[in-house]
PDB file of N, CA and C in Angstrom:
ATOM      1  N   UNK A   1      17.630 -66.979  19.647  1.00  0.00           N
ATOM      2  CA  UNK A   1      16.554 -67.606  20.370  1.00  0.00           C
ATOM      3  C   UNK A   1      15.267 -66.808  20.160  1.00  0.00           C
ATOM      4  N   UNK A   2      13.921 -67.390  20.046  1.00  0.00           N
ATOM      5  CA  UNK A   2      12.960 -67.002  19.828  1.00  0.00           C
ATOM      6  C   UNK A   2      12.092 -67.137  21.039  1.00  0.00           C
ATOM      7  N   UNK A   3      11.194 -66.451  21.494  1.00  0.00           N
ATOM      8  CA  UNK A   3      10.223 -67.003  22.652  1.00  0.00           C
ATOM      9  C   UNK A   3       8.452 -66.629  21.965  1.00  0.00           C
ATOM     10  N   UNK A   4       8.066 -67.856  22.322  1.00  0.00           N
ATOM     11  CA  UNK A   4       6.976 -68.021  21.645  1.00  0.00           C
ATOM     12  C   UNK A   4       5.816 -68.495  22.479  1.00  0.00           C
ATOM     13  N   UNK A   5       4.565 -68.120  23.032  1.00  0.00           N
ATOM     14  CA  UNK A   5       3.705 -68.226  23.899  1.00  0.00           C
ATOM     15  C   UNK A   5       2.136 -68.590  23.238  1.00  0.00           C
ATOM     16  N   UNK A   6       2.100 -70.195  23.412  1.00  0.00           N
ATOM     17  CA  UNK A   6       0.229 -70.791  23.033  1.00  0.00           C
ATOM     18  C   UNK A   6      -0.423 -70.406  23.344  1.00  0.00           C
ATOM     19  N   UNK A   7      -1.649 -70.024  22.677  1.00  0.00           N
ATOM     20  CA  UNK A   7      -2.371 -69.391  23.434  1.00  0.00           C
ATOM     21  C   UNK A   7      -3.529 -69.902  24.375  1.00  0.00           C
ATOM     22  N   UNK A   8      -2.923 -71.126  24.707  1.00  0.00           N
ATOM     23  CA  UNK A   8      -3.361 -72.345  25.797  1.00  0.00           C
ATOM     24  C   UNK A   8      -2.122 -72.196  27.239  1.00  0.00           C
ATOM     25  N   UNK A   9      -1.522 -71.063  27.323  1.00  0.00           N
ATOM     26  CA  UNK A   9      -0.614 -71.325  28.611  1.00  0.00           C
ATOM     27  C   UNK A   9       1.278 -71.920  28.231  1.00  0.00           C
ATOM     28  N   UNK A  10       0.991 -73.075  27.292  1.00  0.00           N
ATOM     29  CA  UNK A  10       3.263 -73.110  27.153  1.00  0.00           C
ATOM     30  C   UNK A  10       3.809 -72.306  26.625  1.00  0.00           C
ATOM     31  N   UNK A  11       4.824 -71.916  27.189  1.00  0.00           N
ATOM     32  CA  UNK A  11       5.546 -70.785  26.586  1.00  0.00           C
ATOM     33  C   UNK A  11       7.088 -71.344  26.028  1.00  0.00           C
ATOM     34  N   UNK A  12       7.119 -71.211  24.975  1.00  0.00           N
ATOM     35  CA  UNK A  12       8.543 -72.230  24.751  1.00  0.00           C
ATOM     36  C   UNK A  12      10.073 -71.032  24.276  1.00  0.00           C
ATOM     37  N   UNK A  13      10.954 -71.655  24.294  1.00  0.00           N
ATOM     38  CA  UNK A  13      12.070 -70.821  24.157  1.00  0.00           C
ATOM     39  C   UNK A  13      12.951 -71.905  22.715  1.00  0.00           C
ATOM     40  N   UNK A  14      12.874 -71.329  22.087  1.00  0.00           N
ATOM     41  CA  UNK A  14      12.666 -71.897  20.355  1.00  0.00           C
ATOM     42  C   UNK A  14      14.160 -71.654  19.702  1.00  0.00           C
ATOM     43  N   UNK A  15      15.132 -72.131  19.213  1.00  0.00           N
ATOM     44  CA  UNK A  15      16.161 -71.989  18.768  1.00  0.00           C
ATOM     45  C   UNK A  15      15.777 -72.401  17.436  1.00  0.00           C
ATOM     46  N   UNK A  16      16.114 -70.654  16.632  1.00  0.00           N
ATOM     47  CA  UNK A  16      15.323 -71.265  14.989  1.00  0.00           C
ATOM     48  C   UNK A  16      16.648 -71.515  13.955  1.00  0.00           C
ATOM     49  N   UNK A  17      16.675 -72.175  12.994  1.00  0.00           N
ATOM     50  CA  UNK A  17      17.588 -72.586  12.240  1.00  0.00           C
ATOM     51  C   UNK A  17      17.097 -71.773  10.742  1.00  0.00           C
ATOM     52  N   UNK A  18      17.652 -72.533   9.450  1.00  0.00           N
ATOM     53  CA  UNK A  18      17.274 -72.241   8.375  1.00  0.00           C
ATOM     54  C   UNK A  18      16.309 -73.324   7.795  1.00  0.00           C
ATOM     55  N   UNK A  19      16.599 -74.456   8.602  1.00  0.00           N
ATOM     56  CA  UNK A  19      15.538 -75.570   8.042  1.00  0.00           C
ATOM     57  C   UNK A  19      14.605 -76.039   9.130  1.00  0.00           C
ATOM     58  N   UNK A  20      14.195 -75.070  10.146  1.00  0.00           N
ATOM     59  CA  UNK A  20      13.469 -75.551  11.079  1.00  0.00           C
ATOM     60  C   UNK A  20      13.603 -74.578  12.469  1.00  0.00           C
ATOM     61  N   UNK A  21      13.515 -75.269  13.311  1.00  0.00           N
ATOM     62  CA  UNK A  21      13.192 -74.629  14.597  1.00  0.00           C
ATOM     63  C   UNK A  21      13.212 -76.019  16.066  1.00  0.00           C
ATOM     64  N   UNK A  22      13.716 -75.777  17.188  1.00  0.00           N
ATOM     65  CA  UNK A  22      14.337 -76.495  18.418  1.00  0.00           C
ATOM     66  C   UNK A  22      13.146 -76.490  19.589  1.00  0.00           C
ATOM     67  N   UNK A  23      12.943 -76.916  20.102  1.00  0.00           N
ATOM     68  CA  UNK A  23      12.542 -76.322  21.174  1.00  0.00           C
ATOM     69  C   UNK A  23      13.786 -76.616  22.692  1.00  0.00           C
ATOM     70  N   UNK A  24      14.114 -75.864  22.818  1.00  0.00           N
ATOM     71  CA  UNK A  24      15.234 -75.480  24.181  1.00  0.00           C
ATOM     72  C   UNK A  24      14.668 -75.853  25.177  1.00  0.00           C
ATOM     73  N   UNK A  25      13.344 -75.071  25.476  1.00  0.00           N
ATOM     74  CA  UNK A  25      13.179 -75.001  26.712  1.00  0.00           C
ATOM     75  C   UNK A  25      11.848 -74.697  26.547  1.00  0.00           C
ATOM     76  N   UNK A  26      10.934 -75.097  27.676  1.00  0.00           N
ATOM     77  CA  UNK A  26       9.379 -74.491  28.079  1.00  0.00           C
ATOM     78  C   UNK A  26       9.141 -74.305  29.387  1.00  0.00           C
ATOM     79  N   UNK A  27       8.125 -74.054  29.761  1.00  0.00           N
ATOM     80  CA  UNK A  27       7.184 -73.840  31.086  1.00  0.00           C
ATOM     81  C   UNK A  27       5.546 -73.470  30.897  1.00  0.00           C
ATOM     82  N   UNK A  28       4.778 -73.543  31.283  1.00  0.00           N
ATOM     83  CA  UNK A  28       3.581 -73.030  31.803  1.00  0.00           C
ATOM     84  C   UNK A  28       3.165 -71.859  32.492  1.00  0.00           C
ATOM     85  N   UNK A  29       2.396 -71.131  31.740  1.00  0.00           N
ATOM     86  CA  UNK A  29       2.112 -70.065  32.703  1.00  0.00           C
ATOM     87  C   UNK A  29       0.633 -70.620  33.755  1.00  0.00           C
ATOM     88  N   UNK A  30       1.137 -69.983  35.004  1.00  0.00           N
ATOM     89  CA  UNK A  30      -0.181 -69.995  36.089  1.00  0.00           C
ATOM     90  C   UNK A  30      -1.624 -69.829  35.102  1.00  0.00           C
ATOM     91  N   UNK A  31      -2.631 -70.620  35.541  1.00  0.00           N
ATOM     92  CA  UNK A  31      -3.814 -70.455  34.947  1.00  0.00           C
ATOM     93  C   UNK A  31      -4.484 -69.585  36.430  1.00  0.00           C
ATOM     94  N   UNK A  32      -4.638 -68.671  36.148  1.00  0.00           N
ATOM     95  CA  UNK A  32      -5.241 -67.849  37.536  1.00  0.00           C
ATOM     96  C   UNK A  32      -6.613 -66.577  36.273  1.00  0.00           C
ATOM     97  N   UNK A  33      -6.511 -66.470  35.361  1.00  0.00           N
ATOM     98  CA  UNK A  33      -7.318 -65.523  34.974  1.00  0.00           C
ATOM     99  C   UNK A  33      -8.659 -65.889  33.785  1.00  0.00           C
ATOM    100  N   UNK A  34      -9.355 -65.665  33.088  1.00  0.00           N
ATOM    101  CA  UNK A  34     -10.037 -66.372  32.504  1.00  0.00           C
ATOM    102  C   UNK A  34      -9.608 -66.116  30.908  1.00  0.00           C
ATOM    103  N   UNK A  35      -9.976 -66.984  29.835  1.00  0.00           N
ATOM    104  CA  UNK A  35     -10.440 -66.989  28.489  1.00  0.00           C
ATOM    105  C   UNK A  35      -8.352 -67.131  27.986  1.00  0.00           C
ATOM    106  N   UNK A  36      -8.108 -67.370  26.726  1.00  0.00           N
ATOM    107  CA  UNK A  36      -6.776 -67.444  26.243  1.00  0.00           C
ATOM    108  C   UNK A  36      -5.413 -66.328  26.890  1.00  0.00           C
ATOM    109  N   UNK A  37      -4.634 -66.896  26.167  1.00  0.00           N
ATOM    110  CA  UNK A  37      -3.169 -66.227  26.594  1.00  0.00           C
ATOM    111  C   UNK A  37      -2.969 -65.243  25.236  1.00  0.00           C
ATOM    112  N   UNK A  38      -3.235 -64.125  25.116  1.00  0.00           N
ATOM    113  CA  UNK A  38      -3.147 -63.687  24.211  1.00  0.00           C
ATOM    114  C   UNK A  38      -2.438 -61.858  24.169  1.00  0.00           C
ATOM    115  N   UNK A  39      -1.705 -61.745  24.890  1.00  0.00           N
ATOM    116  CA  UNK A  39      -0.908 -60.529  25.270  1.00  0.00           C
ATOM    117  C   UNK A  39       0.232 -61.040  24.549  1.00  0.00           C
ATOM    118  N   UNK A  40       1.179 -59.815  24.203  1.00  0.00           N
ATOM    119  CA  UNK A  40       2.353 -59.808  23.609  1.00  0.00           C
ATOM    120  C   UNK A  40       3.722 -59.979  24.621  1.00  0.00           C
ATOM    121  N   UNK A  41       4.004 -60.477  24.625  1.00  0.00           N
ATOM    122  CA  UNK A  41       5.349 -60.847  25.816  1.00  0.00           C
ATOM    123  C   UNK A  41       6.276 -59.500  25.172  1.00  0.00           C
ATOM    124  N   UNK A  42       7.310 -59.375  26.630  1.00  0.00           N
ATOM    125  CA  UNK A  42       8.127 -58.472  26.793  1.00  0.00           C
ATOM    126  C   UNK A  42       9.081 -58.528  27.241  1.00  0.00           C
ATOM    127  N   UNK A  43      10.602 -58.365  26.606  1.00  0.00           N
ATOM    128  CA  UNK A  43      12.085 -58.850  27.131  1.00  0.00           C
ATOM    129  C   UNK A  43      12.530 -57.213  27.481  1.00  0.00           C
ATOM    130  N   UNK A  44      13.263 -57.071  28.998  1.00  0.00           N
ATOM    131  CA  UNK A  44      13.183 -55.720  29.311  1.00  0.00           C
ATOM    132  C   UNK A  44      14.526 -56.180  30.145  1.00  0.00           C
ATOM    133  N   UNK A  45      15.346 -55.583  30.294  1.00  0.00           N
ATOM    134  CA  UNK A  45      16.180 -55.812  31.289  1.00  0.00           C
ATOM    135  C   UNK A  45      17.096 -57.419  31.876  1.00  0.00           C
ATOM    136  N   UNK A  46      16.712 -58.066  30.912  1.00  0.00           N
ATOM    137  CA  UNK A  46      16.993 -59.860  31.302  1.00  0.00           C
ATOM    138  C   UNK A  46      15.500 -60.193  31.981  1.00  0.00           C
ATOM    139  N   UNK A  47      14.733 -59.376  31.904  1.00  0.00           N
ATOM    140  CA  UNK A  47      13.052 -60.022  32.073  1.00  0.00           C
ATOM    141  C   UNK A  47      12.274 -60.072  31.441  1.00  0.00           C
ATOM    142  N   UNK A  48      11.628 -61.383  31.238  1.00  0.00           N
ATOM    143  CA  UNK A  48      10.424 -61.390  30.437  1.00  0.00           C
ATOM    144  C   UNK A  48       8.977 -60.938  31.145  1.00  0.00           C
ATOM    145  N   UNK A  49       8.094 -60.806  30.768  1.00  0.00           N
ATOM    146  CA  UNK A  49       7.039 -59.782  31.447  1.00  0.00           C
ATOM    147  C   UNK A  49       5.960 -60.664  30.342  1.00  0.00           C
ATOM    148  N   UNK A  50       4.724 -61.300  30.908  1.00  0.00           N
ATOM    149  CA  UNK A  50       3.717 -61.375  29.993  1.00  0.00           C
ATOM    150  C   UNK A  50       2.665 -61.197  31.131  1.00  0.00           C
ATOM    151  N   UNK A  51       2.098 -60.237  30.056  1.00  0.00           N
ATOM    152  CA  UNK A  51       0.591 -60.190  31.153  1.00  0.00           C
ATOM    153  C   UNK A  51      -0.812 -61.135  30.610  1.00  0.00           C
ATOM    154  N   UNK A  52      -1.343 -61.524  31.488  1.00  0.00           N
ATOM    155  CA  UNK A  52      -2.441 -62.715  31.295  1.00  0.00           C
ATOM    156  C   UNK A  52      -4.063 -61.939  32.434  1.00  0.00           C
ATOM    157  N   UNK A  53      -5.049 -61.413  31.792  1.00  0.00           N
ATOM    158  CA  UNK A  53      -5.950 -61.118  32.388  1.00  0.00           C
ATOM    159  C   UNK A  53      -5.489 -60.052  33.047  1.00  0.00           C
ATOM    160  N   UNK A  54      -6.131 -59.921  34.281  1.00  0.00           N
ATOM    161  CA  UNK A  54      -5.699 -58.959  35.420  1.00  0.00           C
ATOM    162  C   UNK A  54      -4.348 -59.122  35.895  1.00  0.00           C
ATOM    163  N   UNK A  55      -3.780 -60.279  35.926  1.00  0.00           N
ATOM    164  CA  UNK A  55      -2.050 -60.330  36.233  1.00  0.00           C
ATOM    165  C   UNK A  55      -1.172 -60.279  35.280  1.00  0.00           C
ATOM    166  N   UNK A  56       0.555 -60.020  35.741  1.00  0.00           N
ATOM    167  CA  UNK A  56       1.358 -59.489  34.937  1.00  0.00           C
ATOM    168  C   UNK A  56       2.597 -60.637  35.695  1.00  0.00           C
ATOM    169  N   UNK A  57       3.105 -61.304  35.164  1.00  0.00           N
ATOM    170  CA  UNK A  57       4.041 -62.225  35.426  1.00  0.00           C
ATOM    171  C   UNK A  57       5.403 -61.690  34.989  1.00  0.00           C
ATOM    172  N   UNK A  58       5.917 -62.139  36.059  1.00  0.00           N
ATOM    173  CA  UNK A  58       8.118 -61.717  35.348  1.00  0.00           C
ATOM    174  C   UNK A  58       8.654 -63.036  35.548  1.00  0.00           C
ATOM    175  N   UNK A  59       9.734 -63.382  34.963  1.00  0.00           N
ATOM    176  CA  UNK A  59      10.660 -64.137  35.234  1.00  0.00           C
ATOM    177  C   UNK A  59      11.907 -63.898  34.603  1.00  0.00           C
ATOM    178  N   UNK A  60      12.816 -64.043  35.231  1.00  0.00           N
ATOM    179  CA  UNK A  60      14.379 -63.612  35.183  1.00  0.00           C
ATOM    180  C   UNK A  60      14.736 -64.526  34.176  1.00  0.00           C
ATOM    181  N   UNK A  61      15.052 -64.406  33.300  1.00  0.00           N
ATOM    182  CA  UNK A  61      15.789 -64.787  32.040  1.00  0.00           C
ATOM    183  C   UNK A  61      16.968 -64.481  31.682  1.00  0.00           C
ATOM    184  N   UNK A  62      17.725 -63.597  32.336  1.00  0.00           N
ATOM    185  CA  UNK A  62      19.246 -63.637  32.322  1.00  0.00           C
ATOM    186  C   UNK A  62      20.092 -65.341  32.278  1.00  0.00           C
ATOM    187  N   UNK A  63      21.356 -64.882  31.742  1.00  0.00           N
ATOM    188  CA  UNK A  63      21.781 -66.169  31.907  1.00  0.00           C
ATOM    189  C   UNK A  63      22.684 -66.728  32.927  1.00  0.00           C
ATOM    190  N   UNK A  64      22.539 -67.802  33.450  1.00  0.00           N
ATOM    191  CA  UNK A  64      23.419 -67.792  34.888  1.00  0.00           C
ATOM    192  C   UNK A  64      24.899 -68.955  34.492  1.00  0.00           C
ATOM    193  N   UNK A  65      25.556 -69.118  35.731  1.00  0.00           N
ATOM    194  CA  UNK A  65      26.854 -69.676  35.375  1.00  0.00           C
ATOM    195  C   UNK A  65      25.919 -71.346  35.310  1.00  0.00           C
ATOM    196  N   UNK A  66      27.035 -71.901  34.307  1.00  0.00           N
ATOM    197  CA  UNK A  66      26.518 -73.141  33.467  1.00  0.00           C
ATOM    198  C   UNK A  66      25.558 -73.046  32.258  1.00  0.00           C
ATOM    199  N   UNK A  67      25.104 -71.592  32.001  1.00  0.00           N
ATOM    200  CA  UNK A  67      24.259 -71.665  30.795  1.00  0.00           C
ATOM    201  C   UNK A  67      25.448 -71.765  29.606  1.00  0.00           C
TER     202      UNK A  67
END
């Protein structure tokens, strides 16, 4: 799995192949800061971490029962 972030806010979770690429899954990050999304995301612990302006967002990305 790949995670890949526009630099307009979707952040998608990308399953890449040899002839292409999926998209799994997305979301939106909060628009709370000014000008693009352009920080490097960070997988730490089963958390992703991207910081946007003055804020720093987490979300739990571990996998739960039924994944």
């Amino acid at each position: 799995m790949l995670y890949a972030l526009n630099h307009e806010g979707p952040f998608y979770r990308l399953e890449v192949r040899p002839d292409g690429f999926e998209i799994v899954s997305q979301f939106r990050l909060l628009k709370k800061g000014r000008g693009p999304y352009i920080s490097h995301p960070v997988i730490c612990g089963g958390r992703l971490y991207v910081r946007y302006d003055a804020y720093l967002y987490c979300y739990d990305i571990r996998a739960t029962k039924g994944d």
